[in-house]
N, C-alpha and C. Protein backbone atom coordinates (compact mmCIF):
# COMPACT_ATOMS: atom_id res chain seq x y z
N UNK A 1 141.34 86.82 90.73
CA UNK A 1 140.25 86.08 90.11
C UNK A 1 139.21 87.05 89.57
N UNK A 2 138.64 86.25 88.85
CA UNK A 2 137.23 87.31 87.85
C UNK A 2 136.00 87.05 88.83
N UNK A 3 135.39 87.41 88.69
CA UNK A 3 133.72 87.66 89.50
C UNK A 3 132.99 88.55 89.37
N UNK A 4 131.58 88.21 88.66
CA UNK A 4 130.96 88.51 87.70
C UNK A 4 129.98 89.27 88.65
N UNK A 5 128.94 89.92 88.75
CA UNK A 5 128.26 90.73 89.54
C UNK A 5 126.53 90.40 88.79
N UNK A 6 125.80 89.43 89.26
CA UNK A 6 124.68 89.15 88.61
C UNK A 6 123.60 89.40 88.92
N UNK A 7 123.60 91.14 88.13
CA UNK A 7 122.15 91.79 88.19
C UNK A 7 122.80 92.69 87.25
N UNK A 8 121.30 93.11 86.51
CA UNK A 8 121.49 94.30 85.49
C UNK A 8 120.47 95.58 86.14
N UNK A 9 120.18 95.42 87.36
CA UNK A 9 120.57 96.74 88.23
C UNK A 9 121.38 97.60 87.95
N UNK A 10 121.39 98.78 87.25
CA UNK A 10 123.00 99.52 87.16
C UNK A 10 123.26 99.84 88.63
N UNK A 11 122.30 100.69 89.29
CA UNK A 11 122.67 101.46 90.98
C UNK A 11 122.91 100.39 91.47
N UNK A 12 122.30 98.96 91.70
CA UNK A 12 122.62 97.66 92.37
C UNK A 12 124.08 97.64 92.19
N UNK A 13 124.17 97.58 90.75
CA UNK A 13 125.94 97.31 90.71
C UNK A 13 126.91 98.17 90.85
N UNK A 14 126.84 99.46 90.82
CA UNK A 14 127.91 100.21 90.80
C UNK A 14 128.21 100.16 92.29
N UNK A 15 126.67 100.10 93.23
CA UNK A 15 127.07 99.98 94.43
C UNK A 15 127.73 98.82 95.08
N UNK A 16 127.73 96.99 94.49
CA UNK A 16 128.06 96.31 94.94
C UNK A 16 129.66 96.49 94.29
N UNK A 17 130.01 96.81 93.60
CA UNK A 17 131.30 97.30 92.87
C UNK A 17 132.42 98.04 94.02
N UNK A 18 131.32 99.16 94.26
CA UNK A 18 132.08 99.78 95.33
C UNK A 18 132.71 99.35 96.38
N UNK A 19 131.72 98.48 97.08
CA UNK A 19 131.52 97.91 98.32
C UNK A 19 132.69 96.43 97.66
N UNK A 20 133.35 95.86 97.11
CA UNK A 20 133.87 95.12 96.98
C UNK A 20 135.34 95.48 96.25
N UNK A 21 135.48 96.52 96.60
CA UNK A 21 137.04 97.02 95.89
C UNK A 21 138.09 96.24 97.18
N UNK A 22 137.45 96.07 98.48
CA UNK A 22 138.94 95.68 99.48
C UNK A 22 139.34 94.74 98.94
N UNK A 23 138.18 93.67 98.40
CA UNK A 23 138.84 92.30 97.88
C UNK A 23 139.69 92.30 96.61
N UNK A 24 140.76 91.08 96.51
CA UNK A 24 141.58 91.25 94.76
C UNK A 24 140.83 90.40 94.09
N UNK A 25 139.92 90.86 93.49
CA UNK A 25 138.92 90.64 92.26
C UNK A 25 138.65 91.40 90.94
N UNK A 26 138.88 91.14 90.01
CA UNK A 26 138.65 91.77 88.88
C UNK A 26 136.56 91.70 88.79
N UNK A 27 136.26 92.81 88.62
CA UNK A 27 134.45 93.07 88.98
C UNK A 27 134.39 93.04 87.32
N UNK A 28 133.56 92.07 87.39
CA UNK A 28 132.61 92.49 85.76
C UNK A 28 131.06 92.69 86.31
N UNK A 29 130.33 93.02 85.42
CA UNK A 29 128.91 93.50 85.53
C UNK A 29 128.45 92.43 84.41
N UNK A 30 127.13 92.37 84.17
CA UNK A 30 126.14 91.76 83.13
C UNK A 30 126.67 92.79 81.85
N UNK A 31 126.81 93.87 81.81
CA UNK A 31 127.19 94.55 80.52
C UNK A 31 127.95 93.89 80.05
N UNK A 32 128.92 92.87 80.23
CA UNK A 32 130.01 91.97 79.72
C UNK A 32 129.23 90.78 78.65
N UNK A 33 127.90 90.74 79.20
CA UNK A 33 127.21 89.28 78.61
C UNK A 33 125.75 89.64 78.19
N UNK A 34 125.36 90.53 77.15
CA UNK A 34 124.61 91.00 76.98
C UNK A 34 123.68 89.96 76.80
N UNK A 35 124.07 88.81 75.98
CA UNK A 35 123.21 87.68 75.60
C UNK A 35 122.27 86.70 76.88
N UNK A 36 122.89 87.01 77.91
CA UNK A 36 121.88 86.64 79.24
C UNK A 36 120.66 87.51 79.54
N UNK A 37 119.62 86.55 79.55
CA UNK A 37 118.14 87.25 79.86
C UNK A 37 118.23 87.61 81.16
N UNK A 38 116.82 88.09 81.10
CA UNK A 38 116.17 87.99 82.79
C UNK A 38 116.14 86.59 83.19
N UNK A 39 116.66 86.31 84.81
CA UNK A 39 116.42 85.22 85.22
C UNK A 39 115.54 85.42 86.16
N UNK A 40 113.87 84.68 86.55
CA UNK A 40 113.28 84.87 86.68
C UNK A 40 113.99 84.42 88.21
N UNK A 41 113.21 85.34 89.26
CA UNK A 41 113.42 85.09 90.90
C UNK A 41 112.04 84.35 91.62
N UNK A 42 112.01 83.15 91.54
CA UNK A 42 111.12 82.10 91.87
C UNK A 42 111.16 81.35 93.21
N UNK A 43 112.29 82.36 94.34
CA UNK A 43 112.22 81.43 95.39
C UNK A 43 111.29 82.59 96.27
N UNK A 44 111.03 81.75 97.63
CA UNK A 44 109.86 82.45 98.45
C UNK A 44 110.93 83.30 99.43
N UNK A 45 112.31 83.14 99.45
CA UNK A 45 112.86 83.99 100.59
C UNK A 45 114.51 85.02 99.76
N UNK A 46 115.38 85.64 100.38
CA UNK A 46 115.84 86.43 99.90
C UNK A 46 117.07 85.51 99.79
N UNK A 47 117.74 84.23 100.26
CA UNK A 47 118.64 83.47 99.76
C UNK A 47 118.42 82.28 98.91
N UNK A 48 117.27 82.14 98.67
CA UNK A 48 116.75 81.38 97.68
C UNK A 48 117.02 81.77 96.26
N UNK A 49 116.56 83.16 96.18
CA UNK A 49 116.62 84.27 94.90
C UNK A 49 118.08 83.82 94.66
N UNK A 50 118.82 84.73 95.60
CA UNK A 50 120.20 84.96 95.56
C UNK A 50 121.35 83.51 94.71
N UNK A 51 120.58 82.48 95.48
CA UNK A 51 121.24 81.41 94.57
C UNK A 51 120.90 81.02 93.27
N UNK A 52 119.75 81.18 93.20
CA UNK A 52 118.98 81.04 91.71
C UNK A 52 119.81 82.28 90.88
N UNK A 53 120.14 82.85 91.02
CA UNK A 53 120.68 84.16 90.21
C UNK A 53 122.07 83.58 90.12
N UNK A 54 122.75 83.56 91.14
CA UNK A 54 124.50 83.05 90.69
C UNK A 54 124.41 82.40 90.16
N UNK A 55 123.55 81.04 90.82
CA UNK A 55 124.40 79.66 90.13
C UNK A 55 123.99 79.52 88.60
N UNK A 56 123.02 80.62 88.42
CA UNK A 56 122.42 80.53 87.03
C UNK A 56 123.10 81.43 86.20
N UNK A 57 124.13 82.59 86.49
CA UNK A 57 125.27 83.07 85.87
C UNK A 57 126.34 82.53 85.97
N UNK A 58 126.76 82.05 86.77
CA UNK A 58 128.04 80.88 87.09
C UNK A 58 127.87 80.36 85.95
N UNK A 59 126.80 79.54 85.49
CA UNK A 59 126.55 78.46 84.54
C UNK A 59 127.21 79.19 83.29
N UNK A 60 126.05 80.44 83.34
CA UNK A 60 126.38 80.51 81.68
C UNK A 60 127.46 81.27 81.17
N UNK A 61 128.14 81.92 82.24
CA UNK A 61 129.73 81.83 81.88
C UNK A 61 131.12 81.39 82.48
N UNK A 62 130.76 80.06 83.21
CA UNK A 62 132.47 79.52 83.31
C UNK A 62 132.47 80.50 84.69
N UNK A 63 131.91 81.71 84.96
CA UNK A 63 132.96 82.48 86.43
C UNK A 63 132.20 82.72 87.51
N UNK A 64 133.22 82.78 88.56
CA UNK A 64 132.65 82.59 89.85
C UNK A 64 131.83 83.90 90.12
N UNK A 65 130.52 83.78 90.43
CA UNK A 65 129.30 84.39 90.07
C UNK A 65 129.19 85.46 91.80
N UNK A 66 128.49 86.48 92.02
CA UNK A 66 127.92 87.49 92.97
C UNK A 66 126.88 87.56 93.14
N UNK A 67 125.54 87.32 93.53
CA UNK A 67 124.14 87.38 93.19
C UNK A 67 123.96 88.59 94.60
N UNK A 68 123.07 89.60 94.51
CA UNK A 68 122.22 89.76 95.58
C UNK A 68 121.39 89.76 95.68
N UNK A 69 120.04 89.40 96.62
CA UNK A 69 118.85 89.53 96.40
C UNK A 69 118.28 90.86 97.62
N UNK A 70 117.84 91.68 97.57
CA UNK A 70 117.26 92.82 98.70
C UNK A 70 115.93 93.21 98.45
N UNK A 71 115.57 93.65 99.21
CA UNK A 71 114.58 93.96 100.05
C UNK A 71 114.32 94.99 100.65
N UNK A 72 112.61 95.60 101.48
CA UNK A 72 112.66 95.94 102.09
C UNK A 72 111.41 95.81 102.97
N UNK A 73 111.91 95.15 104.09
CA UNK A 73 110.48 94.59 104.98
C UNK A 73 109.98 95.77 105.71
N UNK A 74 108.45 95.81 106.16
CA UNK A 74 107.63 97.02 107.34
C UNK A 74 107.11 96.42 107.54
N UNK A 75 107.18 96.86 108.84
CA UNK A 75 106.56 95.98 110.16
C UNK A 75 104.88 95.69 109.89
N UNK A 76 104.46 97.44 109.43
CA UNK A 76 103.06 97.27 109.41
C UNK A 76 102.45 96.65 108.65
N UNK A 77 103.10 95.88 107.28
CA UNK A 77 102.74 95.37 106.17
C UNK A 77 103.14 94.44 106.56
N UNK A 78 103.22 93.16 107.49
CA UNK A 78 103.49 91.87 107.79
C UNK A 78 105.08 91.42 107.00
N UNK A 79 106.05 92.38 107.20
CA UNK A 79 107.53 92.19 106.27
C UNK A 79 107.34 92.41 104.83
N UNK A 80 106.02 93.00 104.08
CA UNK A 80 105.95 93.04 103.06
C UNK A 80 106.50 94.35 102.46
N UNK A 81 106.91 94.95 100.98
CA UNK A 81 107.19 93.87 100.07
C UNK A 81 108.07 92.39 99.64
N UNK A 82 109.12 93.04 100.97
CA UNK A 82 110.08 91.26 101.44
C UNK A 82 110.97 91.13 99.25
N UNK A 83 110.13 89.89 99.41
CA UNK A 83 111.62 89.43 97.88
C UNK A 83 110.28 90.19 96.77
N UNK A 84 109.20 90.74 97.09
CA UNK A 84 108.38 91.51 95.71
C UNK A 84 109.13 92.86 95.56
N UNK A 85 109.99 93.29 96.36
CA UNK A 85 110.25 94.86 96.60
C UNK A 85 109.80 95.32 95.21
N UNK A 86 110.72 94.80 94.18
CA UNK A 86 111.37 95.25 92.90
C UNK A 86 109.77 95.19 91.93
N UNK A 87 109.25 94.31 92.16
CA UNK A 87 107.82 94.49 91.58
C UNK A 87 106.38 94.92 92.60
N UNK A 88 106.64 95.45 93.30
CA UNK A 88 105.39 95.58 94.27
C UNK A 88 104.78 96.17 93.87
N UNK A 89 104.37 97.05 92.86
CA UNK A 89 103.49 97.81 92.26
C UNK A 89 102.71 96.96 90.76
N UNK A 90 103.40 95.86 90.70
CA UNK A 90 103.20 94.65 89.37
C UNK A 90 104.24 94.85 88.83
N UNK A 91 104.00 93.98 87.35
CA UNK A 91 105.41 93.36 86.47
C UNK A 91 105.81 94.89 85.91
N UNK A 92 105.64 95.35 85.97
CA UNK A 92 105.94 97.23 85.08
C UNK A 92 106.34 97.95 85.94
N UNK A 93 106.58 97.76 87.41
CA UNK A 93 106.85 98.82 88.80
C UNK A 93 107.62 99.54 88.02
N UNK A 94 107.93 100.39 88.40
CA UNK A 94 109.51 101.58 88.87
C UNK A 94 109.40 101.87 89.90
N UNK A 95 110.81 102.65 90.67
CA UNK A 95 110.56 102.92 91.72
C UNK A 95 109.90 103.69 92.09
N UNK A 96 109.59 104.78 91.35
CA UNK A 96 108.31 105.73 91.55
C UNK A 96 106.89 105.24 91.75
N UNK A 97 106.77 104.09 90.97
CA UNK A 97 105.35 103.48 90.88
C UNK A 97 105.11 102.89 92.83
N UNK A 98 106.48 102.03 92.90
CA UNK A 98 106.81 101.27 94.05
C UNK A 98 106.36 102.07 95.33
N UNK A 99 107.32 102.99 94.89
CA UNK A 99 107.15 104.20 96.25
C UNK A 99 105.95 104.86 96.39
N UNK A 100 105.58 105.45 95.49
CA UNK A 100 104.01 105.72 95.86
C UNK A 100 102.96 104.79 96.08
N UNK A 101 103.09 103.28 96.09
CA UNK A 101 102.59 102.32 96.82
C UNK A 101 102.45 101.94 98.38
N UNK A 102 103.45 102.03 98.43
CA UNK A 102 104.13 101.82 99.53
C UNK A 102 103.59 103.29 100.37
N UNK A 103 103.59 104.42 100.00
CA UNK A 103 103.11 105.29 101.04
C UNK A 103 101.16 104.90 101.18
N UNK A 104 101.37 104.70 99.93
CA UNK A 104 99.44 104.67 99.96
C UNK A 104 99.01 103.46 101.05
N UNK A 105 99.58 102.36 101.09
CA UNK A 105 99.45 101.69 101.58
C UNK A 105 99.95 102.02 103.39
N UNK A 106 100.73 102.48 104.11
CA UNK A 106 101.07 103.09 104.62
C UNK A 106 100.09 104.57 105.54
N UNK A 107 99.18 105.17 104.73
CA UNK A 107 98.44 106.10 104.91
C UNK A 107 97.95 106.04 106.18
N UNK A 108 98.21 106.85 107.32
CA UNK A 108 97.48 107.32 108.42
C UNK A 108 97.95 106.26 109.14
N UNK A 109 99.42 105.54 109.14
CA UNK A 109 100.26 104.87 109.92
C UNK A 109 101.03 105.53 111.18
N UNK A 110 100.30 105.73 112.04
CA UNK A 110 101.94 106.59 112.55
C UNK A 110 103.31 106.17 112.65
N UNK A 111 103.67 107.61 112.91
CA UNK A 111 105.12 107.30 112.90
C UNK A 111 106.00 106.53 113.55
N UNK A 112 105.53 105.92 114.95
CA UNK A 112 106.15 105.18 115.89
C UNK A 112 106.01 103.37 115.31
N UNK A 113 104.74 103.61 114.47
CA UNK A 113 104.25 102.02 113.53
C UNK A 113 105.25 102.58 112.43
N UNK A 114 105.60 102.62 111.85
CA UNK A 114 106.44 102.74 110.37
C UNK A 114 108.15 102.12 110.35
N UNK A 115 107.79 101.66 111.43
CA UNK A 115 108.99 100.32 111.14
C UNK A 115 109.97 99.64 110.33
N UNK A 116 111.15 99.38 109.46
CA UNK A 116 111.64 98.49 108.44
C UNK A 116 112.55 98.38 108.43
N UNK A 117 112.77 97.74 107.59
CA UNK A 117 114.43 96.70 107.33
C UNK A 117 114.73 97.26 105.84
N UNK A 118 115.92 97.24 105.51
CA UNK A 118 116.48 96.41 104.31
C UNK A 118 117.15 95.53 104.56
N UNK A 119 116.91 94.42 103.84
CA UNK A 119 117.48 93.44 104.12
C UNK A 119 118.30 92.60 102.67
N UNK A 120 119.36 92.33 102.90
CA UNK A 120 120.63 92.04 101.43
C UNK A 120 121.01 90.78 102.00
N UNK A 121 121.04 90.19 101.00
CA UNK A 121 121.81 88.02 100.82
C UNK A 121 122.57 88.12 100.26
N UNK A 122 123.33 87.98 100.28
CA UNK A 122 124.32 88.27 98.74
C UNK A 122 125.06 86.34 98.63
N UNK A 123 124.89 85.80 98.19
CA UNK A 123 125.27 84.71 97.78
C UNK A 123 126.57 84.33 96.23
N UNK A 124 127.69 83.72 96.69
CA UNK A 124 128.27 83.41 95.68
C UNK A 124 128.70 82.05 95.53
N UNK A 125 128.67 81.96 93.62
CA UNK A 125 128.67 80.39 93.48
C UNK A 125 129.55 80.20 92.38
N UNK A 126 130.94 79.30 92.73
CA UNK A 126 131.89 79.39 91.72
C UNK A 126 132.08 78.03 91.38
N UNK A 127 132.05 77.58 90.29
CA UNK A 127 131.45 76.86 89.64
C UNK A 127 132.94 76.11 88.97
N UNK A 128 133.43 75.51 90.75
CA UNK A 128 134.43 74.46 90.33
C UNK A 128 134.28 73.26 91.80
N UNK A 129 134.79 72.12 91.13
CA UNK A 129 134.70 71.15 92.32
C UNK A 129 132.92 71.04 92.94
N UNK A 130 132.28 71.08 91.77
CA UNK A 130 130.60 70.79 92.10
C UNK A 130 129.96 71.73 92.20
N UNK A 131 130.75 73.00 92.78
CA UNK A 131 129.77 74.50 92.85
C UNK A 131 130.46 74.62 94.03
N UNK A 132 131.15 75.48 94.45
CA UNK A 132 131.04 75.94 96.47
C UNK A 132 130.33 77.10 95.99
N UNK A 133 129.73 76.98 97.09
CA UNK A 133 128.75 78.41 97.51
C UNK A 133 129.05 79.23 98.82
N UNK A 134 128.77 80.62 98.96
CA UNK A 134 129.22 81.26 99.89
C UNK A 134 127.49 81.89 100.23
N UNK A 135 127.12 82.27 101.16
CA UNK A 135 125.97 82.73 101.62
C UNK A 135 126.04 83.94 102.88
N UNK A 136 125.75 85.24 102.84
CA UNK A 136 125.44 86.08 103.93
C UNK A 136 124.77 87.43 104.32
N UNK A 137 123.94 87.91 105.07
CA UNK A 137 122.95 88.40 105.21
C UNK A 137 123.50 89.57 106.17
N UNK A 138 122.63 90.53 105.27
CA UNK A 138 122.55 92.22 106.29
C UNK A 138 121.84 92.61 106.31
N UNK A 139 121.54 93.19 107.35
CA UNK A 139 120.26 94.34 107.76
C UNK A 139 120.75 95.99 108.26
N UNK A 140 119.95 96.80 107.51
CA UNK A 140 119.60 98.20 107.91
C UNK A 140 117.89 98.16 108.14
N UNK A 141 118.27 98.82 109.57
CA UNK A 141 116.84 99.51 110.11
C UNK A 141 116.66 100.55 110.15
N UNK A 142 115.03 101.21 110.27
CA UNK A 142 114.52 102.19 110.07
C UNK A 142 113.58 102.21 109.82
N UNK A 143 113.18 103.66 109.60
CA UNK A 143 111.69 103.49 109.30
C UNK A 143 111.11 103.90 108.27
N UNK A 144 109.60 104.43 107.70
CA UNK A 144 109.75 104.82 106.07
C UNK A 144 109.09 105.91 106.07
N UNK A 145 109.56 106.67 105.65
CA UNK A 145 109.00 108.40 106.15
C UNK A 145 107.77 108.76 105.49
N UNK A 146 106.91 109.99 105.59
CA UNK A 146 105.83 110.29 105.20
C UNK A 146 106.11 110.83 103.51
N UNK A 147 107.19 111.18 103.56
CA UNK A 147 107.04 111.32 101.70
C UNK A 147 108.55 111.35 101.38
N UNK A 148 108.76 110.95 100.00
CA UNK A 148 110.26 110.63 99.59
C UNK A 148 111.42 112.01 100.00
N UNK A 149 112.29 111.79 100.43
CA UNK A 149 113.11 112.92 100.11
C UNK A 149 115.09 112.50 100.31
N UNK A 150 115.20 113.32 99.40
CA UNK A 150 116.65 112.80 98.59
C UNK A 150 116.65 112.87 97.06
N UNK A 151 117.56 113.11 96.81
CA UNK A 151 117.72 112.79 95.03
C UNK A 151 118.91 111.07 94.59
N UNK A 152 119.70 110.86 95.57
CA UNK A 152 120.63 109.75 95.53
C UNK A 152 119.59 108.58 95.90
N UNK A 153 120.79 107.22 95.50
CA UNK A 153 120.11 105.87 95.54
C UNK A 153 119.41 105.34 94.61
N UNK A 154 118.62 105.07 94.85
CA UNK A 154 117.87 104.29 94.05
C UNK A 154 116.31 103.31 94.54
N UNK A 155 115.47 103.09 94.23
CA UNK A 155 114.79 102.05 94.76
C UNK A 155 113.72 102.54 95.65
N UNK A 156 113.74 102.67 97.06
CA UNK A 156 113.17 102.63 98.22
C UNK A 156 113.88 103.85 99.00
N UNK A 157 115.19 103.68 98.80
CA UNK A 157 115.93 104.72 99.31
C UNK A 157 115.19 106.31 99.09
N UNK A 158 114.48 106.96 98.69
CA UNK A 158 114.26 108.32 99.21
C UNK A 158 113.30 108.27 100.20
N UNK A 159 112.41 106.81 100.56
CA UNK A 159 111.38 106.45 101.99
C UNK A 159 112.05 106.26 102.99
N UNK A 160 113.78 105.72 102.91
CA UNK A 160 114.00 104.60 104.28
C UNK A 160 114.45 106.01 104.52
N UNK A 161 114.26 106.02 106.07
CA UNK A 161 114.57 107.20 107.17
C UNK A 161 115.74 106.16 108.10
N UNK A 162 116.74 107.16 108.30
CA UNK A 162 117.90 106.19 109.01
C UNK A 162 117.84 107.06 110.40
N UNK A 163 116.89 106.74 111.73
CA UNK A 163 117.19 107.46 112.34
C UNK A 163 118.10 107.85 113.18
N UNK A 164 119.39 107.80 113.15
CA UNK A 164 120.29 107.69 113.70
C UNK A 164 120.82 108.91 113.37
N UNK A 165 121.00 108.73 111.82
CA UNK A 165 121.06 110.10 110.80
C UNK A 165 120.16 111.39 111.23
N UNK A 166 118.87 110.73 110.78
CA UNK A 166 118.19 111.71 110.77
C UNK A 166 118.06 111.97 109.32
N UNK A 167 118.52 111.82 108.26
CA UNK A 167 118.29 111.26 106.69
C UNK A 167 117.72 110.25 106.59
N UNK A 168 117.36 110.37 105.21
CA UNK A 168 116.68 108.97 104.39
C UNK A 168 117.83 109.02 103.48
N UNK A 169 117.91 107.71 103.07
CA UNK A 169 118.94 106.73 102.17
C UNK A 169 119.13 107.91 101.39
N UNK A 170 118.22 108.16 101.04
CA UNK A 170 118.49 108.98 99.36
C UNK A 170 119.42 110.60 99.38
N UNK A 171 119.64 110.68 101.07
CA UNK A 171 119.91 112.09 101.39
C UNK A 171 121.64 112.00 101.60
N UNK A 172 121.83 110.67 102.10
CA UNK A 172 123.02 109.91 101.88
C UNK A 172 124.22 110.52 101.02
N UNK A 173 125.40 110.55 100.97
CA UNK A 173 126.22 110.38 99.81
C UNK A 173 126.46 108.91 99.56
N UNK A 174 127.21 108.50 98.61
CA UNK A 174 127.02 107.20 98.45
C UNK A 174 128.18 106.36 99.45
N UNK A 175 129.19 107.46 99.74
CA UNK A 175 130.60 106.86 100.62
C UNK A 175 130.11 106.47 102.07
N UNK A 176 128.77 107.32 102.57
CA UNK A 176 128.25 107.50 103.50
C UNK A 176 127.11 106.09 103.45
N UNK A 177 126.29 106.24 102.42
CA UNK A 177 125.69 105.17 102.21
C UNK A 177 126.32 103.63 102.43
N UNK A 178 127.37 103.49 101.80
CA UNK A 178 127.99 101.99 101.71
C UNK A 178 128.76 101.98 103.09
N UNK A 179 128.53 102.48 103.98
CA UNK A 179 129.10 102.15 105.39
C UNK A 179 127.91 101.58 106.11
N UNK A 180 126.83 102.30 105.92
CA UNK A 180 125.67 101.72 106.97
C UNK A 180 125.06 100.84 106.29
N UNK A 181 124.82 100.26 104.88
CA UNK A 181 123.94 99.77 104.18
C UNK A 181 123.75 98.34 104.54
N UNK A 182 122.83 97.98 104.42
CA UNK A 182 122.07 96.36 104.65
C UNK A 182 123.47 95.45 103.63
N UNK A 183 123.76 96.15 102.36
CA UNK A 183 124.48 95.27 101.46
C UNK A 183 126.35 95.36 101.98
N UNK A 184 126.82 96.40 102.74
CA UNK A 184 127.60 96.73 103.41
C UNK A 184 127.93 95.61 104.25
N UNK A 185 126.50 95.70 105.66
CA UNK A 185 126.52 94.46 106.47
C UNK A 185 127.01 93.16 105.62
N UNK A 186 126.23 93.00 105.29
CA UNK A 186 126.36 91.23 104.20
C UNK A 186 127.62 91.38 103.72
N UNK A 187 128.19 92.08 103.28
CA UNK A 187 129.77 91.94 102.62
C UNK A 187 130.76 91.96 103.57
N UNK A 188 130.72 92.82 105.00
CA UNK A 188 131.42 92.60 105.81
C UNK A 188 131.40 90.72 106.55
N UNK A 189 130.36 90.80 106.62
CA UNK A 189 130.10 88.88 107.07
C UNK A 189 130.77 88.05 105.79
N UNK A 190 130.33 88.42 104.65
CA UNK A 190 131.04 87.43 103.45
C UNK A 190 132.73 87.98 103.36
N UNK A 191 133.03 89.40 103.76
CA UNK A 191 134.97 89.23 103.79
C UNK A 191 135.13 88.46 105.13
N UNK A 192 134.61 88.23 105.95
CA UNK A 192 134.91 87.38 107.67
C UNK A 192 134.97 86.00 106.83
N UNK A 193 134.29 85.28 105.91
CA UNK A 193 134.25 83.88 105.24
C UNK A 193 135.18 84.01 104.18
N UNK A 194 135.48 85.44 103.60
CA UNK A 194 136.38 85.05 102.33
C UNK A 194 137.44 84.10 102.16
N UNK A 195 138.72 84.44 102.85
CA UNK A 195 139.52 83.12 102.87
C UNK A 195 139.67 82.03 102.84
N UNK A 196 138.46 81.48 103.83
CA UNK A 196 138.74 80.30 103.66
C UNK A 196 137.46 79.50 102.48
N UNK A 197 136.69 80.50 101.51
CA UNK A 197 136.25 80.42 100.79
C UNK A 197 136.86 80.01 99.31
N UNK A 198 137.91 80.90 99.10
CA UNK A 198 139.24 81.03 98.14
C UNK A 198 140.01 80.08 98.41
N UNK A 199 140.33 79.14 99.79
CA UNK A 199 141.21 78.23 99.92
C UNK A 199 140.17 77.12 99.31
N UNK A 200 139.17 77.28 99.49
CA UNK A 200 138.47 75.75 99.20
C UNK A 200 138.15 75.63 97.66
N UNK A 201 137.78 76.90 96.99
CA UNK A 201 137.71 76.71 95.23
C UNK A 201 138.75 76.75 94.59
N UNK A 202 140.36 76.77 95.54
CA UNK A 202 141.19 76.55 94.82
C UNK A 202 141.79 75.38 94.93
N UNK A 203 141.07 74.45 96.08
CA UNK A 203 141.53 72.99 96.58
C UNK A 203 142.31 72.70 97.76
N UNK A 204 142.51 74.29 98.14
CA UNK A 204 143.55 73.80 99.55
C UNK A 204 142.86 73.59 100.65
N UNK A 205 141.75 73.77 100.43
CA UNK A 205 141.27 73.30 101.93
C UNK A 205 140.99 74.17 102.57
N UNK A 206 140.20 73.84 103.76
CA UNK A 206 140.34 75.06 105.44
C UNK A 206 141.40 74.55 106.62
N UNK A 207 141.74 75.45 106.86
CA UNK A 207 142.99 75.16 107.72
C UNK A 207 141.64 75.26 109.14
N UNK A 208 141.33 74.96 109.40
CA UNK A 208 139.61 74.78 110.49
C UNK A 208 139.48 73.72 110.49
């Protein structure tokens, strides 16, 4: 089957690409459908987004759609930036803008307070027999270091400190990355549902 990957994230996608080779799916990206805008992300939590994004690519082409929505919550900021990650600096962020927010805000935190999540939904919606939808959630913890370091990733990744590692995301390779990642988690929970996901948009049912 086809399944479309709905974000024009490039690092978002090459990484959800990766992370979805076990399954037999042919991966398209948004580069396939240039004529789709921004769809605006109007829900208050990270599976709210996530469905607003599929079912709103599902629509506009006929195929069973991928959405993710991520994040990255700190403790000391009450889970914030949460679903703003991508704009937390305003409508113009980059991640540079983001990240040097995020430390400023942060300033004279210690290190034992510097707390966080990433947190990934990844929701899919294939757009037969009314819509079935698939829904599931991962977390990476850690904390967010005193200044970026790494050249890999993307996003947040040269702050998140994995202490386990002893790296931040960005210090990562990416083979290394997609084992521990928040979007990793969530895909391992959504291949545990796959099957009987595929039995039901093709009509056979759950054998459950």
């Amino acid at each position: 089957m086809e399944l479309i990957i709905a974000t024009k994230n490039k690092g978002k996608a090459t990484e959800i690409a990766a992370l979805l080779e076990k399954f037999d799916v042919r991966v398209l990206t948004m580069d396939a459908f240039p004529e789709i805008g921004e769809i605006p992300e109007t829900g208050e939590t990270f599976e709210e987004n996530a469905l607003i994004k599929a079912r709103a690519v599902a629509r506009l082409t006929g195929l069973t759609s991928l959405a993710d929505d991520s994040g990255l919550e700190v403790d000391a900021l009450a889970d914030a930036p949460g679903v703003y990650s991508a704009r937390f600096s305003g409508p113009d962020a980059t991640d540079e803008t983001n990240n040097a927010l995020l430390l400023s805000r942060l300033e004279g935190i210690p290190w034992e307070d510097r707390g966080a999540r990433f947190v990934s939904v990844i929701a899919v919606h294939a757009p037969v027999m009314g819509g079935k939808e698939l829904l599931a959630r991962g977390t990476w913890s850690g904390r967010i270091a005193i200044s970026p370091q790494g050249r890999n990733g993307f996003g947040y990744d040269p702050l998140f400190f994995d202490e386990e590692l002893s790296l931040t995301s960005a210090q990562l390779e990416p083979t290394e990355k997609n084992k521990r990642s928040h979007r990793a988690a969530a895909l391992r929970r959504l291949a545990d549902a796959w099957p009987d996901f595929i039995r039901a948009i093709q009509g056979k049912g759950s054998k459950g």
